[in-house]
N, C-alpha and C. Protein backbone atom coordinates (compact mmCIF):
# COMPACT_ATOMS: atom_id res chain seq x y z
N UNK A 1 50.75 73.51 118.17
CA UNK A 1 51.78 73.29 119.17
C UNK A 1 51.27 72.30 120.19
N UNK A 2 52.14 71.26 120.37
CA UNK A 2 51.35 70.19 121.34
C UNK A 2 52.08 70.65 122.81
N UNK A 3 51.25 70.61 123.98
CA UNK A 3 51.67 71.00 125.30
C UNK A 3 52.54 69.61 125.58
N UNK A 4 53.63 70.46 126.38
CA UNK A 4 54.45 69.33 127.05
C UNK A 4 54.15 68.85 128.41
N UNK A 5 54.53 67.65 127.94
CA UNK A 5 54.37 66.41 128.73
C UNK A 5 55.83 66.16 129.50
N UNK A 6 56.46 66.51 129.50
CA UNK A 6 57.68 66.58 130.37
C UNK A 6 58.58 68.04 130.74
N UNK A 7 57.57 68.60 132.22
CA UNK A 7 57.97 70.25 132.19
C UNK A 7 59.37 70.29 132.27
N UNK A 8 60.11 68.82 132.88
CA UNK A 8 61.60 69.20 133.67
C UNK A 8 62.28 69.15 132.72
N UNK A 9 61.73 69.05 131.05
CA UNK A 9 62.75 69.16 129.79
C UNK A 9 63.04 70.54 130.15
N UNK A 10 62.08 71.51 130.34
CA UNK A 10 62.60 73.22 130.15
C UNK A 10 63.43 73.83 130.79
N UNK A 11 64.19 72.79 131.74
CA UNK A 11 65.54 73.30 132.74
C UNK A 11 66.62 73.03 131.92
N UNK A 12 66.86 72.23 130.78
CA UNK A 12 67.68 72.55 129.99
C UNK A 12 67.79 73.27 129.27
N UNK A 13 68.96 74.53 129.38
CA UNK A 13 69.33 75.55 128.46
C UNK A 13 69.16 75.42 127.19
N UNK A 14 68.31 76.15 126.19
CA UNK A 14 68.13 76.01 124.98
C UNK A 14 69.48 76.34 123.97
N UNK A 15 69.64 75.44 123.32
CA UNK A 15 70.77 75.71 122.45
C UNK A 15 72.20 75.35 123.10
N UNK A 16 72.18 75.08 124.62
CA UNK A 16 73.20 75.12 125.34
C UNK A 16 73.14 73.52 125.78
N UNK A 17 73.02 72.86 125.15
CA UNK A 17 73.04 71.32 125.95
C UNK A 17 74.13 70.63 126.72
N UNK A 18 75.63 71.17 125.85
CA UNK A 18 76.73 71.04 126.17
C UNK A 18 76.89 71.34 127.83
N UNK A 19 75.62 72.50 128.41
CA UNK A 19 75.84 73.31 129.88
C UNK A 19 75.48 72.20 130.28
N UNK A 20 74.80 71.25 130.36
CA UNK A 20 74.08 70.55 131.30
C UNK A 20 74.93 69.09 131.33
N UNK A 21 75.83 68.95 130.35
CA UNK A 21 77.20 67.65 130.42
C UNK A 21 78.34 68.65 131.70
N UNK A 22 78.41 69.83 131.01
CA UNK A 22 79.38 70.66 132.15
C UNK A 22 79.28 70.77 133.49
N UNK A 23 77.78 70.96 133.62
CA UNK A 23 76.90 70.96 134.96
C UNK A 23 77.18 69.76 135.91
N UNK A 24 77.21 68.61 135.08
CA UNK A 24 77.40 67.21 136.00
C UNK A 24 78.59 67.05 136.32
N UNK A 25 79.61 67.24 135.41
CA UNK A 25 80.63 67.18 135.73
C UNK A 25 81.35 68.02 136.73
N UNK A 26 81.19 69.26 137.16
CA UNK A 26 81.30 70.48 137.80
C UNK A 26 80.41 69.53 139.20
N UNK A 27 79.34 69.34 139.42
CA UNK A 27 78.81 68.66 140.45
C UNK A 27 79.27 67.00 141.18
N UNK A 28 80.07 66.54 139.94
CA UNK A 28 81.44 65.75 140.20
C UNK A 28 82.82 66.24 141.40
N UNK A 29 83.13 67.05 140.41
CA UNK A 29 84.15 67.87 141.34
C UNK A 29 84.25 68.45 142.62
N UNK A 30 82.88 68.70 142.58
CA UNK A 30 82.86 69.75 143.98
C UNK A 30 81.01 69.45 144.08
N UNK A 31 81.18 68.55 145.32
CA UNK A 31 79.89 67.90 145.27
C UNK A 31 79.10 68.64 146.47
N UNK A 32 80.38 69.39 147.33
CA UNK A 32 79.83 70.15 148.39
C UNK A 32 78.83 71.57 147.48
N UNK A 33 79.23 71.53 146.91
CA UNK A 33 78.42 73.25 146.47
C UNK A 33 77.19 72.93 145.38
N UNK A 34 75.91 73.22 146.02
CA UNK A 34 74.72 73.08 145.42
C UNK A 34 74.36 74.32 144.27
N UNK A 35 73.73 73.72 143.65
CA UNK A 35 73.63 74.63 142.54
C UNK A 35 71.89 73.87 141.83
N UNK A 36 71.20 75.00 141.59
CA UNK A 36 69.82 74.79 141.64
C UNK A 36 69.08 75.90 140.08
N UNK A 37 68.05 75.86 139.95
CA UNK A 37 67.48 76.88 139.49
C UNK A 37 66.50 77.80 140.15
N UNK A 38 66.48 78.59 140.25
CA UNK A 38 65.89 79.76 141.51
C UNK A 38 64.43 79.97 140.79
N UNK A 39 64.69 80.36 139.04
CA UNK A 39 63.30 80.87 138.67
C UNK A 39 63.39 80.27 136.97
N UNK A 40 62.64 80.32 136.26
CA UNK A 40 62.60 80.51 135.28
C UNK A 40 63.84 80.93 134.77
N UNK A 41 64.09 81.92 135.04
CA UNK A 41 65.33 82.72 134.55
C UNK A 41 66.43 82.99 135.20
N UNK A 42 66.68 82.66 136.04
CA UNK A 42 68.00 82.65 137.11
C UNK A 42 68.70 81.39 137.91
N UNK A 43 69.35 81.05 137.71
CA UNK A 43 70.62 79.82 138.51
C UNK A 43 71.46 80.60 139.80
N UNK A 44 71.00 79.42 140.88
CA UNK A 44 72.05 79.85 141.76
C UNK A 44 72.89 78.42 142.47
N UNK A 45 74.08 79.43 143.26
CA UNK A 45 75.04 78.20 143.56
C UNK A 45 75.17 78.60 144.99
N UNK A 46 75.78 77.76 145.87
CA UNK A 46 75.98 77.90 147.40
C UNK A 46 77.29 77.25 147.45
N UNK A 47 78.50 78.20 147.84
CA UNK A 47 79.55 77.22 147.65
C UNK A 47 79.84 77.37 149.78
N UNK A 48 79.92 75.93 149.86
CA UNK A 48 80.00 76.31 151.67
C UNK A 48 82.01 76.83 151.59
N UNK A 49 81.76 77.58 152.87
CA UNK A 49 83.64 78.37 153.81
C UNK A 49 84.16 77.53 154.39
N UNK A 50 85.32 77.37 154.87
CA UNK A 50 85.85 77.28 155.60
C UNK A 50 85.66 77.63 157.31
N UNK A 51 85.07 78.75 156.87
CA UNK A 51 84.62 79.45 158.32
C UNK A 51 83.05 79.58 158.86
N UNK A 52 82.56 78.07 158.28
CA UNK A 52 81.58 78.10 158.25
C UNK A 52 80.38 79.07 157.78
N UNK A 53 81.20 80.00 156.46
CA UNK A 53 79.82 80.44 156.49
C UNK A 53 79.86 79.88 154.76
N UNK A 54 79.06 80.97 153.75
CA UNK A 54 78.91 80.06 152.20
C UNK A 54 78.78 81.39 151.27
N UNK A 55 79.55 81.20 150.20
CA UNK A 55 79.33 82.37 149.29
C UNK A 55 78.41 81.78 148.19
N UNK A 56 77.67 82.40 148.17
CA UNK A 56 76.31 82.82 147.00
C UNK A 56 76.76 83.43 145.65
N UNK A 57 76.20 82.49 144.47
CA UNK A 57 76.41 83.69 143.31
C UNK A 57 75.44 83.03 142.68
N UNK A 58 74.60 84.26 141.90
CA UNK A 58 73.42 83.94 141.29
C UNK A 58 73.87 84.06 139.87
N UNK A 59 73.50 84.10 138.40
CA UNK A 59 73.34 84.49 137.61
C UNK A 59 72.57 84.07 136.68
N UNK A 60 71.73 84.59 135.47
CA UNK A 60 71.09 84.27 134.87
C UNK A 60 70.83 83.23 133.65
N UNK A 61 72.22 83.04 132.99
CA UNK A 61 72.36 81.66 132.16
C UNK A 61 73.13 80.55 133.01
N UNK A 62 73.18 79.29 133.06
CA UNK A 62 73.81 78.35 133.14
C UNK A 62 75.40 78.37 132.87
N UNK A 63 75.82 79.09 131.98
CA UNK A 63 76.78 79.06 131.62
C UNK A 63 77.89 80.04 132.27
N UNK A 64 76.95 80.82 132.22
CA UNK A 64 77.94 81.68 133.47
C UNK A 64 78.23 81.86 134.97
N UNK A 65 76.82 81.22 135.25
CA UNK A 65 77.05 80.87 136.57
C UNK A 65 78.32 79.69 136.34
N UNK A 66 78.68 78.71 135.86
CA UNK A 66 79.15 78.02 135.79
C UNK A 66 80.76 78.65 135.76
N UNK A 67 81.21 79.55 134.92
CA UNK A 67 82.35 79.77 134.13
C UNK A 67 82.69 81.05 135.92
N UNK A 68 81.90 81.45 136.42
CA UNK A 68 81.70 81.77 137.92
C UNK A 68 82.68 80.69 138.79
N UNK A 69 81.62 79.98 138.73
CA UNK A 69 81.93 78.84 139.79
C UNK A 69 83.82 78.22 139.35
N UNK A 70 83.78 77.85 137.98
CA UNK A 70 84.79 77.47 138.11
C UNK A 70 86.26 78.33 138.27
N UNK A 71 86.06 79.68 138.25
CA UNK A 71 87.00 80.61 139.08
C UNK A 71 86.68 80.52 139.94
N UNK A 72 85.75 80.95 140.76
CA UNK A 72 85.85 80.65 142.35
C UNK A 72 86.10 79.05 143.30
N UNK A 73 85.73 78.16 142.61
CA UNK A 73 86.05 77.20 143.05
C UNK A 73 87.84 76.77 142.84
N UNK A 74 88.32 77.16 141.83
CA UNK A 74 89.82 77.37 141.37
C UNK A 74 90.82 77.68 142.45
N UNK A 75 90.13 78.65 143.18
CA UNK A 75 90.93 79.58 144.41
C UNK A 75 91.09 78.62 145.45
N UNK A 76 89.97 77.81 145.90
CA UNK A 76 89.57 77.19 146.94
C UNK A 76 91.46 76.47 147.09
């Protein structure tokens, strides 16, 4: 097994590549709400209020944080 030489390949979801075309595009749309990776294993998003404050949702694949976001961002 040869060690990698490019760690920031491993932020792309395995098997899920399609998440990370969705991801940009979603960060298109709604450029106010950050969305990061927290750990190894968990994604989170910061969508800012109206009333100045910001709702938080964490979850553990890409994909669902995502399928998240785009109901809650829907409402907005």
């Amino acid at each position: 097994m040869t060690p990698r030489t490019r760690p920031e390949l491993a932020f792309v979801p395995v098997g899920e590549p399609d998440q990370v075309v969705r991801l940009h595009a979603f960060r298109q749309r709604y450029p106010d709400v950050t969305i990061g990776m927290i750990s190894r294993r968990a994604w989170q998003a910061c969508i800012p209020e109206p009333d100045d404050g910001r709702t938080v949702i964490t979850r553990r694949e890409l994909k669902d944080l995502l399928d998240q976001l785009d109901e809650a961002c829907s409402e907005r």
